[in-house]
C-alpha atoms as a PDB file:
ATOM      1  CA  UNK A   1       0.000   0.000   0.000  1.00  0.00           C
ATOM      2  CA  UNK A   2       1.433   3.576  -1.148  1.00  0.00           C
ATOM      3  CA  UNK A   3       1.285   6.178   1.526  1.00  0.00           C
ATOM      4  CA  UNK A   4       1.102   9.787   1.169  1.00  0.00           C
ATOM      5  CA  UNK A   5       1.720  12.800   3.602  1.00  0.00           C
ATOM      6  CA  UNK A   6      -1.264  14.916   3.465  1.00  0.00           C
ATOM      7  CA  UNK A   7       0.185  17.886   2.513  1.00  0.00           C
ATOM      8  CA  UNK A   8       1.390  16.286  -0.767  1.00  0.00           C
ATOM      9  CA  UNK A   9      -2.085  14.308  -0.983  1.00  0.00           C
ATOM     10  CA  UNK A  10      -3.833  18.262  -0.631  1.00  0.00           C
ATOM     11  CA  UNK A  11      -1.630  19.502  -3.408  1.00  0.00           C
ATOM     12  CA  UNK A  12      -2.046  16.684  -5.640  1.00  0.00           C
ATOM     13  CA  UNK A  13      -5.630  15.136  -4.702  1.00  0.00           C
ATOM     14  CA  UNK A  14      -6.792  14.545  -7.795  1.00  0.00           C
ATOM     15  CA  UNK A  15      -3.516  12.787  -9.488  1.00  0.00           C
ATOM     16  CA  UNK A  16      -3.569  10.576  -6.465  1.00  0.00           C
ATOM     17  CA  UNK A  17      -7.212   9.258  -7.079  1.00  0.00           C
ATOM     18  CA  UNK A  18      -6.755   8.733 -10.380  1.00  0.00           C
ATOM     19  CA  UNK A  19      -3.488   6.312  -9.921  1.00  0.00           C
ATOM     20  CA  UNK A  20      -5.755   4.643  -6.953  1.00  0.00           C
ATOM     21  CA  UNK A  21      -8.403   4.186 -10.014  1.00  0.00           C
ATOM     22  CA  UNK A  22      -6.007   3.161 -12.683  1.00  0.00           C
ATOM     23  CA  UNK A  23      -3.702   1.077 -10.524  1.00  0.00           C
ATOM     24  CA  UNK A  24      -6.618  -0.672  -8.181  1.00  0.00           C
ATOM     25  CA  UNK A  25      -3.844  -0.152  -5.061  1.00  0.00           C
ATOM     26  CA  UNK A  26      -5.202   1.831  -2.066  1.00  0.00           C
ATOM     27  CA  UNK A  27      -3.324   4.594  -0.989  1.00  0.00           C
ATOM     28  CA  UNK A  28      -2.910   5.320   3.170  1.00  0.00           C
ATOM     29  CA  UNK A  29      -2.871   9.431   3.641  1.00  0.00           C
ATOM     30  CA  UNK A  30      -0.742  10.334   6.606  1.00  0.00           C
ATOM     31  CA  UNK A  31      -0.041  13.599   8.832  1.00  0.00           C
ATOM     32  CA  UNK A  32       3.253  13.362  10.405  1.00  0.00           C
ATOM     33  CA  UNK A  33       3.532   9.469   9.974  1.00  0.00           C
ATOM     34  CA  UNK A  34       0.002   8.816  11.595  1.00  0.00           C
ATOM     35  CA  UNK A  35      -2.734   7.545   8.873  1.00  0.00           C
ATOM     36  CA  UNK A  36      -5.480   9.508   9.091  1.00  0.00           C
ATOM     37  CA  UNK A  37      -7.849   8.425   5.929  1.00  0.00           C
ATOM     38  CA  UNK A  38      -7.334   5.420   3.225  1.00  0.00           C
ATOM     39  CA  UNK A  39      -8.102   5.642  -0.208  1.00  0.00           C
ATOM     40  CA  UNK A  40      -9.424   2.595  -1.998  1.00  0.00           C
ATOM     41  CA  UNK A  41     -10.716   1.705  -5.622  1.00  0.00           C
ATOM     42  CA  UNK A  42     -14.366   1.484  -5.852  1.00  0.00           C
ATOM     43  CA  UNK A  43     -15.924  -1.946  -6.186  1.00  0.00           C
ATOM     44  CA  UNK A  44     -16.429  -3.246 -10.087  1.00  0.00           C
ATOM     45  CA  UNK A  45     -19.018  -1.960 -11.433  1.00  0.00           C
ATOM     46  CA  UNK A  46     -22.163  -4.743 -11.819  1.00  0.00           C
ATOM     47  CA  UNK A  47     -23.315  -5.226 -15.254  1.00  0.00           C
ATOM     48  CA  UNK A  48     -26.575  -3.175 -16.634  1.00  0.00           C
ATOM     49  CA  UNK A  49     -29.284  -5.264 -17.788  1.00  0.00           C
ATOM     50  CA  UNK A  50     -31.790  -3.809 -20.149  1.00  0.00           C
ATOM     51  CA  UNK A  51     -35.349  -4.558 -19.782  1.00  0.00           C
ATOM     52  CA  UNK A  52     -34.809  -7.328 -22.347  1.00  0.00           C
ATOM     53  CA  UNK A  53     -34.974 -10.736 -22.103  1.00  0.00           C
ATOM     54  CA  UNK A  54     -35.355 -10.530 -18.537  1.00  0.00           C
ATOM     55  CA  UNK A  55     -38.113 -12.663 -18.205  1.00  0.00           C
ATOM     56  CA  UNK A  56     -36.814 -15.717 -20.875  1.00  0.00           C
ATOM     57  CA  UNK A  57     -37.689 -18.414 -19.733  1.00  0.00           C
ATOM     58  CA  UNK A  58     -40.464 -17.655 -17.255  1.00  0.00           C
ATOM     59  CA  UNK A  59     -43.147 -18.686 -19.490  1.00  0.00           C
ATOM     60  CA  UNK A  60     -44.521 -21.745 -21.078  1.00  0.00           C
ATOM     61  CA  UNK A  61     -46.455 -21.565 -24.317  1.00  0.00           C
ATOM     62  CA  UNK A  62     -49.505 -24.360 -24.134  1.00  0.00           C
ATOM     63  CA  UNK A  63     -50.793 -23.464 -27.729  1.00  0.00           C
ATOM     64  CA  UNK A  64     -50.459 -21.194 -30.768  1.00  0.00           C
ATOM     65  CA  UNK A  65     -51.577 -18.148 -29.409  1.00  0.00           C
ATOM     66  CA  UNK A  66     -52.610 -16.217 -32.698  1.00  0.00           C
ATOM     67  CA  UNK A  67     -54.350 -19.286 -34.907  1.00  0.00           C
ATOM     68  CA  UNK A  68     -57.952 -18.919 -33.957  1.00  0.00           C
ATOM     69  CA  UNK A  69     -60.370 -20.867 -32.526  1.00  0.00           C
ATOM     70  CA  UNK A  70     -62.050 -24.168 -33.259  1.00  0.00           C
ATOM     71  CA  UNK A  71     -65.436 -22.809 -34.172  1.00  0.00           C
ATOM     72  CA  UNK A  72     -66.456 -26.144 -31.492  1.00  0.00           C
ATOM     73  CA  UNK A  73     -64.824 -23.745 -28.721  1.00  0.00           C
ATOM     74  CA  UNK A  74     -67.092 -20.326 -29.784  1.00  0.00           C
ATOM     75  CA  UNK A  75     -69.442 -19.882 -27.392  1.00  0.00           C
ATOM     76  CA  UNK A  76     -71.279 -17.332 -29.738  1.00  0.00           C
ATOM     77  CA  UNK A  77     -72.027 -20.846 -31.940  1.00  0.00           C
ATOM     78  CA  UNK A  78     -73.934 -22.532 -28.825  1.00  0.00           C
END
């Protein structure tokens, strides 16, 4: 783990965070020798699932759902 005095970590904040980021290393910030905060990379990032295909798979299909009925089945005809 790096360390880094916090007056240097002050004067260069944001070049520090961005080697935490592209290294993955956490760095320890210290006032005279005594760490006071920790820097770490963030988690990885989960994946982003669009709303599709989310439910594949859920569903059964019993019949063909667009061929019409069996005029037997109308129950108009009875």
């Amino acid at each position: 783990m790096d360390s880094l005095p916090v007056s240097r970590f002050k004067a260069t904040c944001l070049a520090a965070l961005e080697r935490v980021r592209k290294t993955g290393r956490p760095l320890l910030v210290t006032r005279r020798g005594v760490p006071i905060a920790q820097v770490v990379p963030p988690p990885p990032a989960e994946p982003q699932n669009s709303g599709f295909g989310v439910m594949h798979g859920t569903a059964d299909e019993l019949a063909d759902i667009v061929a019409p009925l069996p005029e037997e089945d109308w129950e108009a005809l009875r």
